[in-house]
C-alpha atoms as a PDB file:
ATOM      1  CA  UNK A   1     -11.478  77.756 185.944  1.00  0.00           C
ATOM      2  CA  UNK A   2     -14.446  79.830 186.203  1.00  0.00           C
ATOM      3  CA  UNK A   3     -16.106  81.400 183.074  1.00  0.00           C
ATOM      4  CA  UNK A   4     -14.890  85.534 184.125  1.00  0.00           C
ATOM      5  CA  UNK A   5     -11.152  83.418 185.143  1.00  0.00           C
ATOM      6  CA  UNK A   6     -11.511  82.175 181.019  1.00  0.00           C
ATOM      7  CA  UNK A   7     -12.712  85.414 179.397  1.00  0.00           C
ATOM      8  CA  UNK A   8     -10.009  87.473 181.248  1.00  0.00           C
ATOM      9  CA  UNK A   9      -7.268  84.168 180.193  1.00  0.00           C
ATOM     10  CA  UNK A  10      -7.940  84.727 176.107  1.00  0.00           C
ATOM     11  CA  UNK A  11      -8.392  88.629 177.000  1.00  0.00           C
ATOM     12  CA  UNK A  12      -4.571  88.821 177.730  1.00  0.00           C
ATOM     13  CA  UNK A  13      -3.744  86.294 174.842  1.00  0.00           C
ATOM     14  CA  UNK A  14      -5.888  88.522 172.469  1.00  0.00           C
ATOM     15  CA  UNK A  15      -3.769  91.902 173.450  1.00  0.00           C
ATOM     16  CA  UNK A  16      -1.730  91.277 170.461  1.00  0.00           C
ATOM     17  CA  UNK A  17      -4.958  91.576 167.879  1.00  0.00           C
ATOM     18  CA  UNK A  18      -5.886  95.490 169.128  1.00  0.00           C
ATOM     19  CA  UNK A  19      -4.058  97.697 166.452  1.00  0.00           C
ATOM     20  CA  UNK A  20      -3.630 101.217 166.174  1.00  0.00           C
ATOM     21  CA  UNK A  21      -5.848 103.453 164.241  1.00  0.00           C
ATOM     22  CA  UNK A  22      -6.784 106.726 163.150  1.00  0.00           C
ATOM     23  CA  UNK A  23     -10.292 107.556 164.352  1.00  0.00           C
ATOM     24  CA  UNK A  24     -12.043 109.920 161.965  1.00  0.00           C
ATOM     25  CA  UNK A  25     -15.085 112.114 162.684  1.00  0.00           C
ATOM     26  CA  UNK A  26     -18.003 110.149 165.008  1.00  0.00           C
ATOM     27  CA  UNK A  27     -15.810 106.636 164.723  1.00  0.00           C
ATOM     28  CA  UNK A  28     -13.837 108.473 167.726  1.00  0.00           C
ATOM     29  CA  UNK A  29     -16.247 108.321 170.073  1.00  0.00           C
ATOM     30  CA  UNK A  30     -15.656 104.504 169.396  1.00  0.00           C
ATOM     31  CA  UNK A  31     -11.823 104.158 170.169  1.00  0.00           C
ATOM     32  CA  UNK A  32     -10.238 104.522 173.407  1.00  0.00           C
ATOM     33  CA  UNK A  33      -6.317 105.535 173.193  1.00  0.00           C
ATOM     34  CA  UNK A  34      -5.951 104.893 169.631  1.00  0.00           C
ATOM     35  CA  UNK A  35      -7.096 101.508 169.661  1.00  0.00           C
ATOM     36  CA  UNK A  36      -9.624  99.373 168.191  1.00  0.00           C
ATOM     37  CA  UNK A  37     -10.374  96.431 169.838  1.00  0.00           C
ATOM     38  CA  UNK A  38     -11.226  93.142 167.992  1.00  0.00           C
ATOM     39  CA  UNK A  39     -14.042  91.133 169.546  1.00  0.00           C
ATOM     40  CA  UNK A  40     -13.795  86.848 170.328  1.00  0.00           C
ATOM     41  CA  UNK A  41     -16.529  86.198 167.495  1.00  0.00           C
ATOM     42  CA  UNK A  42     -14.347  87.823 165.041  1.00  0.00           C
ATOM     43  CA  UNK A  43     -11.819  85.333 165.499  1.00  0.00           C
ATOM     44  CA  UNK A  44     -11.713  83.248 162.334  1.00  0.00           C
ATOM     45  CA  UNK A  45     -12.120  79.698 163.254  1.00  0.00           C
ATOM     46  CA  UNK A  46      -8.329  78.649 163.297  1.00  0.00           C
ATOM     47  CA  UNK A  47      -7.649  81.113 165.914  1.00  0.00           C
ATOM     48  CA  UNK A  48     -10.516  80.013 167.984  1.00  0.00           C
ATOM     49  CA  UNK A  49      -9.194  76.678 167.989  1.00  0.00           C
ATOM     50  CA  UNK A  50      -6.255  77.769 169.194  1.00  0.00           C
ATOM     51  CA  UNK A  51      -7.461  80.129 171.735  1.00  0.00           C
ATOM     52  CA  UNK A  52     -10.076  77.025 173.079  1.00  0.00           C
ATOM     53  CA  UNK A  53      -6.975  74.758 173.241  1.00  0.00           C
ATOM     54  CA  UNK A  54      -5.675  76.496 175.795  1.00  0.00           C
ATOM     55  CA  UNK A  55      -8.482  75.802 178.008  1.00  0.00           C
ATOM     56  CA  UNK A  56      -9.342  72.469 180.140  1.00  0.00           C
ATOM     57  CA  UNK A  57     -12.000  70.865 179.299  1.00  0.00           C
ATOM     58  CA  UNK A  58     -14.827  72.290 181.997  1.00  0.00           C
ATOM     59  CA  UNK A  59     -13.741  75.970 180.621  1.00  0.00           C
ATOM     60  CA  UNK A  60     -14.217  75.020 177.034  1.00  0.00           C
ATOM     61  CA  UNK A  61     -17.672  73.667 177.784  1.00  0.00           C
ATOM     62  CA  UNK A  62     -18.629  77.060 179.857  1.00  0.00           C
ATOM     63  CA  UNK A  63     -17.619  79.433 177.496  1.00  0.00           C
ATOM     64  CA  UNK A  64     -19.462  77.486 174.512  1.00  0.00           C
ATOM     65  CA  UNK A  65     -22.535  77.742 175.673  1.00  0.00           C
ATOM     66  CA  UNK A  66     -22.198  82.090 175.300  1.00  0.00           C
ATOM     67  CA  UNK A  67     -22.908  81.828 171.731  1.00  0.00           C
ATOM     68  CA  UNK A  68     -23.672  79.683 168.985  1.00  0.00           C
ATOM     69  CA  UNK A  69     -19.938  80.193 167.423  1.00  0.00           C
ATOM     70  CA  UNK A  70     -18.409  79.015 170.258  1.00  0.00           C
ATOM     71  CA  UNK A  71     -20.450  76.624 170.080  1.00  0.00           C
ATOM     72  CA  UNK A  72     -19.388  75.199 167.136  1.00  0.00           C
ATOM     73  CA  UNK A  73     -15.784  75.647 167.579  1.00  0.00           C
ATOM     74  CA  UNK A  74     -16.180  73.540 171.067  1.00  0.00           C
ATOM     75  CA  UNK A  75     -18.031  70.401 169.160  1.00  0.00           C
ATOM     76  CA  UNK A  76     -15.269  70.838 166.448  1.00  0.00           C
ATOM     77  CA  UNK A  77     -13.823  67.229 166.243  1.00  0.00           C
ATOM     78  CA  UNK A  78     -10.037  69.051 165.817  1.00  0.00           C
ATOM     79  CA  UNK A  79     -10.259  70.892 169.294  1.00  0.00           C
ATOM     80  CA  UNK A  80      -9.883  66.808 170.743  1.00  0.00           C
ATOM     81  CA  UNK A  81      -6.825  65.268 169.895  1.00  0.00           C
ATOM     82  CA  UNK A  82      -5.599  64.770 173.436  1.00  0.00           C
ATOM     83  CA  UNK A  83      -8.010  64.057 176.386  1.00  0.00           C
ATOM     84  CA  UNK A  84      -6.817  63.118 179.595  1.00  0.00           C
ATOM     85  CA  UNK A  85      -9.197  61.582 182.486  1.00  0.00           C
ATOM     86  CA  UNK A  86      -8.204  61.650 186.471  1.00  0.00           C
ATOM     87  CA  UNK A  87     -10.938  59.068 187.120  1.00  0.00           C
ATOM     88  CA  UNK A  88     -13.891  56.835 185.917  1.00  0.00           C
ATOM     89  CA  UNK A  89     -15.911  59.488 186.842  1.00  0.00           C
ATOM     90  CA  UNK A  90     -14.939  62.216 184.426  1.00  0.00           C
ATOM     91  CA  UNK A  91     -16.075  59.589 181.639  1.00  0.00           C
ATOM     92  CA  UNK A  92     -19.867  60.402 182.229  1.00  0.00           C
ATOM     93  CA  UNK A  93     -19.740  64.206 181.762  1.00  0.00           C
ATOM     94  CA  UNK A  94     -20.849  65.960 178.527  1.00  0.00           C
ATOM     95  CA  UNK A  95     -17.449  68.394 179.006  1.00  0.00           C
ATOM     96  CA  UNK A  96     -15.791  66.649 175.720  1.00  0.00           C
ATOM     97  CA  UNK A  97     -15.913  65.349 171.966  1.00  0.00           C
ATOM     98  CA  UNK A  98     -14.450  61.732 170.559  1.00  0.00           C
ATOM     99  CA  UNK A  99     -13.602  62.263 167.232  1.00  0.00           C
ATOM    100  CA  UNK A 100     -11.648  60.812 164.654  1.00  0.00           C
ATOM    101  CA  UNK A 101      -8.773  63.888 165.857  1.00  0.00           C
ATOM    102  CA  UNK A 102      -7.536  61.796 168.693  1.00  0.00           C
ATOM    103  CA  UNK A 103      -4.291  60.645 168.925  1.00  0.00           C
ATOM    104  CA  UNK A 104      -3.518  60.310 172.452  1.00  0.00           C
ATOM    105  CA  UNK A 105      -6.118  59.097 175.264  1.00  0.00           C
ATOM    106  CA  UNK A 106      -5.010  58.560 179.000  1.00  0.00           C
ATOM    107  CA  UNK A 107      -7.095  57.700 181.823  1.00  0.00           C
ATOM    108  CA  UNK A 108      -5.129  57.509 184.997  1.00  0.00           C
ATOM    109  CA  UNK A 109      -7.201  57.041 188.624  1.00  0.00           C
ATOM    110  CA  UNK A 110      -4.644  57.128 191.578  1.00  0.00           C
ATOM    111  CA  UNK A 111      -7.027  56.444 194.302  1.00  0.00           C
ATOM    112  CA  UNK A 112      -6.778  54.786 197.114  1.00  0.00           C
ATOM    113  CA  UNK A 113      -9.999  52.702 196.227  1.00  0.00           C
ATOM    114  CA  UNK A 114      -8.208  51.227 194.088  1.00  0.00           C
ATOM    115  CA  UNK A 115      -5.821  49.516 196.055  1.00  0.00           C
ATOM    116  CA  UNK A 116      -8.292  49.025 198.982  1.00  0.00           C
ATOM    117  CA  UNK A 117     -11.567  47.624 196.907  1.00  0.00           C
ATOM    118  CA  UNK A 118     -11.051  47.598 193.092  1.00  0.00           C
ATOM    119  CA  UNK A 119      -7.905  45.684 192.831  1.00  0.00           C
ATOM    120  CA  UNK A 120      -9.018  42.977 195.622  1.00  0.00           C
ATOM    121  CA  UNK A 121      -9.964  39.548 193.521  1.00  0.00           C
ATOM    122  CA  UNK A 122     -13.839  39.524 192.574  1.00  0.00           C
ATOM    123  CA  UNK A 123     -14.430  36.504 195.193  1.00  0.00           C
ATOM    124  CA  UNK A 124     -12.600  37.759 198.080  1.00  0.00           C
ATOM    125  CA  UNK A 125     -15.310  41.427 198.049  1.00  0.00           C
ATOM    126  CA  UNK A 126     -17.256  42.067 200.665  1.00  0.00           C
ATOM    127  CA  UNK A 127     -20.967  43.057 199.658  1.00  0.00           C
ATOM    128  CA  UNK A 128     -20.058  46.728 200.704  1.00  0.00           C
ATOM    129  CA  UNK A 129     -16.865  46.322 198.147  1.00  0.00           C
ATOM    130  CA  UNK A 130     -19.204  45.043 195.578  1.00  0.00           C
ATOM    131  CA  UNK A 131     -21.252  47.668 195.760  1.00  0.00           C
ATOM    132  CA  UNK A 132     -18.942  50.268 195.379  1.00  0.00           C
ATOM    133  CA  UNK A 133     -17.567  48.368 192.364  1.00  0.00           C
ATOM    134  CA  UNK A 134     -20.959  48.046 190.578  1.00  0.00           C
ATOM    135  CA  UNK A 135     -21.723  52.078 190.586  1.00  0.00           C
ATOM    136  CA  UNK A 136     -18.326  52.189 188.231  1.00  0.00           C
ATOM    137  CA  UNK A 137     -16.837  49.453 186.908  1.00  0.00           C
ATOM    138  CA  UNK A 138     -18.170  49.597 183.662  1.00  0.00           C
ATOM    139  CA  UNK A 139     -17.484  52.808 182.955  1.00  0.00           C
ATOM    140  CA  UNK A 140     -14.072  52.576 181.225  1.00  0.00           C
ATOM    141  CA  UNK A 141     -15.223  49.809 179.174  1.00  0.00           C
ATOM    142  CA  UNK A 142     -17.973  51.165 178.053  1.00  0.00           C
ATOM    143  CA  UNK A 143     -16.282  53.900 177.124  1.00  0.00           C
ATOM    144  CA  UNK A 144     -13.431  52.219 175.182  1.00  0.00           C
ATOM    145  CA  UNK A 145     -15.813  50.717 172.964  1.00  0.00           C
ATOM    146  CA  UNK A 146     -16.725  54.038 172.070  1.00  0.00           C
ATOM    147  CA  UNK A 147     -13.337  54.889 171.213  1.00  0.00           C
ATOM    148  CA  UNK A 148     -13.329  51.788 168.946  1.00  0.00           C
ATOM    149  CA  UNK A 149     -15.809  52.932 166.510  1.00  0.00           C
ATOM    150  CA  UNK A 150     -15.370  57.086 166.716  1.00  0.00           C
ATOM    151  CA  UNK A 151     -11.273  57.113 166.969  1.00  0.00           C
ATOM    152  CA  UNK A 152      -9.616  55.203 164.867  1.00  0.00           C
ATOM    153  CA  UNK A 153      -6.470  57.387 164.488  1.00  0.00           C
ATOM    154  CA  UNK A 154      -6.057  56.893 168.169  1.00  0.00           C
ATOM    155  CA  UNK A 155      -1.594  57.060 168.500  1.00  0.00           C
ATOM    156  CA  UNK A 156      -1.336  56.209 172.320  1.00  0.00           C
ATOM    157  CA  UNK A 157      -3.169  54.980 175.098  1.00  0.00           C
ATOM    158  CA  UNK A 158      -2.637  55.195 178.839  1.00  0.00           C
ATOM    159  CA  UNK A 159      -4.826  53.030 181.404  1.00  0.00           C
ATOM    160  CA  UNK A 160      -3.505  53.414 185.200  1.00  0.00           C
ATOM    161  CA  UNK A 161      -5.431  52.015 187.751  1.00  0.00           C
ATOM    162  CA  UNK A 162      -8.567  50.730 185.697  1.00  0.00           C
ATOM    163  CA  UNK A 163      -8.689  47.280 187.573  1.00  0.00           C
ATOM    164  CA  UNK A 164     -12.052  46.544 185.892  1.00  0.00           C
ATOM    165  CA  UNK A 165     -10.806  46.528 182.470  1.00  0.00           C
ATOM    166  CA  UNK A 166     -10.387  43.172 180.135  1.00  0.00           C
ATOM    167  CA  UNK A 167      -8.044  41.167 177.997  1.00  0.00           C
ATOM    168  CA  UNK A 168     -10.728  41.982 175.707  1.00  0.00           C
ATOM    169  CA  UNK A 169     -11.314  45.756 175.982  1.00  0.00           C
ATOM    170  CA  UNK A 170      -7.547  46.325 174.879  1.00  0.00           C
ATOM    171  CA  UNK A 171      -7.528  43.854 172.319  1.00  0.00           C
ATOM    172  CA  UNK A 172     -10.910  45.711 170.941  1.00  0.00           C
ATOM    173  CA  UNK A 173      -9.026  49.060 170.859  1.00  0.00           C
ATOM    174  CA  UNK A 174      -5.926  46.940 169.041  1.00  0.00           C
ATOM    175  CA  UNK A 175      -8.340  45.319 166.440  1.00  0.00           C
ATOM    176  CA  UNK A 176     -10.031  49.235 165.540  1.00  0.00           C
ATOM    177  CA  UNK A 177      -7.648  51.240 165.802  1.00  0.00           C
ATOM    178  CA  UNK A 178      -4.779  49.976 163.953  1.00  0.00           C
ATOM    179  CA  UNK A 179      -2.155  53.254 163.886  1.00  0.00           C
ATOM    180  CA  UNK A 180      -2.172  52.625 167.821  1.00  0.00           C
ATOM    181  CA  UNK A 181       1.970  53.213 168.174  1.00  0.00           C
ATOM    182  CA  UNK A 182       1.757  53.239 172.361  1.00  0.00           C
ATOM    183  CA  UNK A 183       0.286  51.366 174.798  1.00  0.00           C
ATOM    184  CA  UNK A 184       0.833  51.749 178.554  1.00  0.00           C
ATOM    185  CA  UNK A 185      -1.224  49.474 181.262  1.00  0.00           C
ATOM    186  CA  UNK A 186      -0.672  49.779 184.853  1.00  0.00           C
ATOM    187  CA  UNK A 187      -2.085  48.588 187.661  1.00  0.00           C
ATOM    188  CA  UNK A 188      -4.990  46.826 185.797  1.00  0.00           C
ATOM    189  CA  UNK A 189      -5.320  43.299 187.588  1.00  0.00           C
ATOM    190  CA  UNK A 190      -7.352  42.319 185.109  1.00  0.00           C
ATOM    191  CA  UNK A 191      -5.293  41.776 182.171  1.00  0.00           C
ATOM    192  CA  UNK A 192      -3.622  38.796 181.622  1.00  0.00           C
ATOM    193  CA  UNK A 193      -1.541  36.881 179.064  1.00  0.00           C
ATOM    194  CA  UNK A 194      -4.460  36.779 176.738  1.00  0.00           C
ATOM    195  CA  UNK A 195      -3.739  41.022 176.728  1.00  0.00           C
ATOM    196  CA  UNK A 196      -0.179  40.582 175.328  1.00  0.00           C
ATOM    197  CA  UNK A 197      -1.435  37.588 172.701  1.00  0.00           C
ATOM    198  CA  UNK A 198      -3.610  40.116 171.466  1.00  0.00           C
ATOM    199  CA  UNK A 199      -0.581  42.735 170.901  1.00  0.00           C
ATOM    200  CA  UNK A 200       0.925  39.636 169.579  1.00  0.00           C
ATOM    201  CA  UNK A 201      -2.068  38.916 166.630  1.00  0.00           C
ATOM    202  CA  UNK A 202      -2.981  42.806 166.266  1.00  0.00           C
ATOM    203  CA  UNK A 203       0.000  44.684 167.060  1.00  0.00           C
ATOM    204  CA  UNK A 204       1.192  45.476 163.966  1.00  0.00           C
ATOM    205  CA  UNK A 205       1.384  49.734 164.591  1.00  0.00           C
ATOM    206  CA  UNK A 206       2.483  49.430 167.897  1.00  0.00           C
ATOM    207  CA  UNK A 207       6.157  50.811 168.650  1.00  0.00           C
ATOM    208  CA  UNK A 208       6.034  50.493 172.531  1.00  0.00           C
ATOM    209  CA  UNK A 209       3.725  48.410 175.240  1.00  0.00           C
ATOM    210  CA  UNK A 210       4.170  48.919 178.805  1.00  0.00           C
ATOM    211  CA  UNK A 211       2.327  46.531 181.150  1.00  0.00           C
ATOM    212  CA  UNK A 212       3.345  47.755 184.935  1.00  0.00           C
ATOM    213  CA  UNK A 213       2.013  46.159 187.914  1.00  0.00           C
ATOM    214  CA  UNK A 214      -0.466  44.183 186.081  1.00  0.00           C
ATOM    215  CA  UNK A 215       0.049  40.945 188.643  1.00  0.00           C
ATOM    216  CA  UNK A 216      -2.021  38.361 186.141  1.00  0.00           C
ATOM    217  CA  UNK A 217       1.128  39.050 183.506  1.00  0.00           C
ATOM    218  CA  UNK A 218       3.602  36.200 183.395  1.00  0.00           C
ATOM    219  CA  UNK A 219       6.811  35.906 182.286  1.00  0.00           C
ATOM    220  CA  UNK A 220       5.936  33.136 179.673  1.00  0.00           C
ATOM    221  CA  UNK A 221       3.655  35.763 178.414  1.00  0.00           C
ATOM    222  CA  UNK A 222       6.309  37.987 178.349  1.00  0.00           C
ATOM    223  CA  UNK A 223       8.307  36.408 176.809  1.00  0.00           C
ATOM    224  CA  UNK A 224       5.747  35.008 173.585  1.00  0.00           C
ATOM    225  CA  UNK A 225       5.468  38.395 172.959  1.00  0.00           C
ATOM    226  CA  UNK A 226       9.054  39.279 173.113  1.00  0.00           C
ATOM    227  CA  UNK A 227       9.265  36.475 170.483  1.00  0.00           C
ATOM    228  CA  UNK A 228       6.537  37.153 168.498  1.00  0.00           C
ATOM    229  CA  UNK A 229       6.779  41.067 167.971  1.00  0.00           C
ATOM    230  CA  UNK A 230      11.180  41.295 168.319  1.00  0.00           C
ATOM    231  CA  UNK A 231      10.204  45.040 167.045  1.00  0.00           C
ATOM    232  CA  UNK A 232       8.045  46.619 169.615  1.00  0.00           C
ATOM    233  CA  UNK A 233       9.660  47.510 172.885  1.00  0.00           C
ATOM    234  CA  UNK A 234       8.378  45.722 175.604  1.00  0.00           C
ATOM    235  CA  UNK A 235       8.524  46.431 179.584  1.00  0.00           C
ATOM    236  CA  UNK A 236       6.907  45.198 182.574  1.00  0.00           C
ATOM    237  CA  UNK A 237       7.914  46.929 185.826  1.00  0.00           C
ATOM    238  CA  UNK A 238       7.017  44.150 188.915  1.00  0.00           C
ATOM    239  CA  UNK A 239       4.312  42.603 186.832  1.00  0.00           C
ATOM    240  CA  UNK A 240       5.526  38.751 186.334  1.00  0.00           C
ATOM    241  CA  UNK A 241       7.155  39.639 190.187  1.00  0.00           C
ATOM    242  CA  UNK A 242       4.035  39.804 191.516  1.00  0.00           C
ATOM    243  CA  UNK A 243       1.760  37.159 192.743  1.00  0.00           C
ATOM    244  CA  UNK A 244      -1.294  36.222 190.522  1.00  0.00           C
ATOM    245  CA  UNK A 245      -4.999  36.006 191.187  1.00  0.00           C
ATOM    246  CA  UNK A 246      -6.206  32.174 192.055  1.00  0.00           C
ATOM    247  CA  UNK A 247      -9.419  31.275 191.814  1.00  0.00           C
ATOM    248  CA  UNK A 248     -10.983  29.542 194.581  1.00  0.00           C
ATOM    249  CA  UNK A 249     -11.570  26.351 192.812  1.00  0.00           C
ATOM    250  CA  UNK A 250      -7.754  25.983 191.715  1.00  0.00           C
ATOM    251  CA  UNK A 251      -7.167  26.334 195.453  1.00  0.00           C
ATOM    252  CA  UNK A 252      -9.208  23.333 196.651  1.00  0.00           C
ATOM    253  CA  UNK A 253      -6.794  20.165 195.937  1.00  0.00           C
ATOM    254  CA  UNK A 254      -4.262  21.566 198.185  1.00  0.00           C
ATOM    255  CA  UNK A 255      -6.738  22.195 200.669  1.00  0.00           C
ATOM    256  CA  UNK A 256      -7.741  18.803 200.679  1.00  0.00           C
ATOM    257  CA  UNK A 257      -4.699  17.727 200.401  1.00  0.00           C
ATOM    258  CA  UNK A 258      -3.453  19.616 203.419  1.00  0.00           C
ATOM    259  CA  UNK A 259      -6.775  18.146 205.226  1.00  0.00           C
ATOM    260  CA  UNK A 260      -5.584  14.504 204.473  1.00  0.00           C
ATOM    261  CA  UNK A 261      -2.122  15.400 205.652  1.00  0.00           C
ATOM    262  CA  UNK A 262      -3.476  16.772 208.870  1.00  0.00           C
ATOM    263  CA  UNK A 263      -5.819  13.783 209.497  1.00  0.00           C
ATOM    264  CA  UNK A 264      -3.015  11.232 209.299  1.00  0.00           C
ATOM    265  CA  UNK A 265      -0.523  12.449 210.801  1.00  0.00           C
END
C-alpha cells in the first residue's frame, strides 16, 4: 500500500470526526460547507492506534516517518500484538516492533524451496543447496531468541515451513514465555521427539500443540506426551506416517550387511 493509497485509507475512516459548525466573522474563510475538518496529529493517541492498526506493516512504517507523532505511535509497543511473516525474509526488515504486547506470532513460508532444498536432509545437499541454505537458515532462530527475552506474554505461535528450526528453539520459546496457550509446527523436519519432551517439562500454559508433517515425530513421542500432559490437546496430521531422517552412519551395517550377502551368495 503506497503512502497517498494510506493517507486517502484513514481519510475515509476519519469522515466521521468533521462536525458541523457555525463559522463566525474571518473563521469563514476557514470552513468549507459548514465543516471543520480535524487534522491526523490531532488524533489523541488511542485513536491513532487504532487508525495505524488498520494498516500492514510496510504502510505503518511509511506513514511514521511524516512526523515525529507518528512516529511515536508506530514504535508504540501496543500497536504489535499480532505479527504475521510470509517468509524468512520479512524477519530482517526494520517494518516492525517486538514488545512485551504480543500475543500471537506466525511465520508461515509456503515455498517451493522448501520442499525442493530446505527440507532435503543436511547430508544429502548439493553445494548449490547449501548455499542457498546458508544465506537464511538462521534467520528464524535468531529471531526466536529475540522473542524469548522481549515477548514474554507471547499466547500462540505458528511455524510452517521453517525446516531450519530446532528441538531447542521451541523449547527456548516454552522455557520464556510461559502463558504460551498454542503451538502449531508444520513442516519443520527438524523437530523431533526431543520438541514434544520439551512441551512435556515446560508446557504447563499450553492448551493446544499441533505438530503436522514434522517427519522426525514418532508415535512413541506422541504418545509420552499424550501421557504426560492428558490436558493439552495434541494432533499430528502425517507426522509419525512419514518416514524419518537417517543419518548416514546408522545406514552403514545394512550396507555391509547387504555387501556380505551379495558376496556369498
Amino acid at each position: 500500500m503506497y503512502l497517498g493509497h494510506t493517507i486517502q485509507a484513514l481519510g475515509s475512516l476519519l469522515a466521521s470526526s468533521t462536525r458541523p459548525v457555525d463559522c463566525p466573522g474571518d473563521e469563514a474563510s476557514q470552513c468549507s460547507s459548514g465543516l471543520l475538518t480535524m487534522h491526523l496529529t490531532e488524533l489523541n493517541r488511542e485513536c491513532l492506534l487504532h487508525l495505524f492498526s488498520f494498516l500492514d506493516k510496510d504502510s505503518r512504517m511509511t506513514l511514521s516517518f511524516t512526523c515525529r507523532q507518528l512516529r511515536e505511535v508506530f514504535l508504540d509497543p501496543c500497536l504489535w500484538n499480532l505479527l504475521h511473516f510470509s517468509s524468512p525474509c520479512q524477519l530482517r526488515k526494520d517494518n516492525f516492533v517486538l514488545g512485551p504486547s504480543l500475543r500471537c506470532l506466525s511465520i508461515c513460508w509456503y515455498s517451493s524451496r522448501v520442499l525442493q532444498v530446505c527440507n532435503i536432509e543436511d547430508w544429502l545437499k548439493s553445494s548449490f543447496q547449501k548455499d542457498i541454505c546458508s544465506k537464511h537458515e538462521k534467520l528464524v532462530s535468531t529471531f526466536l531468541s529475540q522473542v524469548c527475552y522481549m515477548c514474554p506474554n507471547l499466547h500462540s505461535l505458528t511455524l510452517s515451513g521453517c525446516a531450519h528450526i530446532t528441538d531447542q528453539d521451541v523449547i527456548s520459546v516454552l522455557q520464556c514465555c510461559k502463558r504460551l496457550r498454542r503451538l502449531h509446527l508444520e513442516n519443520c523436519v527438524r523437530i523431533t521427539d526431543c520438541c514434544l519432551q520439551g512441551v512435556e517439562a515446560h508446557g504447563d500454559s499450553l492448551e493446544e500443540v499441533k505438530v503436522d508433517f514434522c517427519r522426525n515425530i514418532t508415535q512413541a513421542g506422541l504418545q509420552s506426551c499424550k501421557l504426560m500432559r492428558p490436558a493439552i490437546r495434541l494432533s499430528a496430521e502425517r507426522s509419525a506416517d512419514m518416514i524419518p531422517d537417517s543419518e548416514p552412519e546408522e545406514k552403514a551395517p545394512l550396507r555391509k550387511s547387504l555387501q556380505k550377502f551379495l558376496h556369498f551368495s
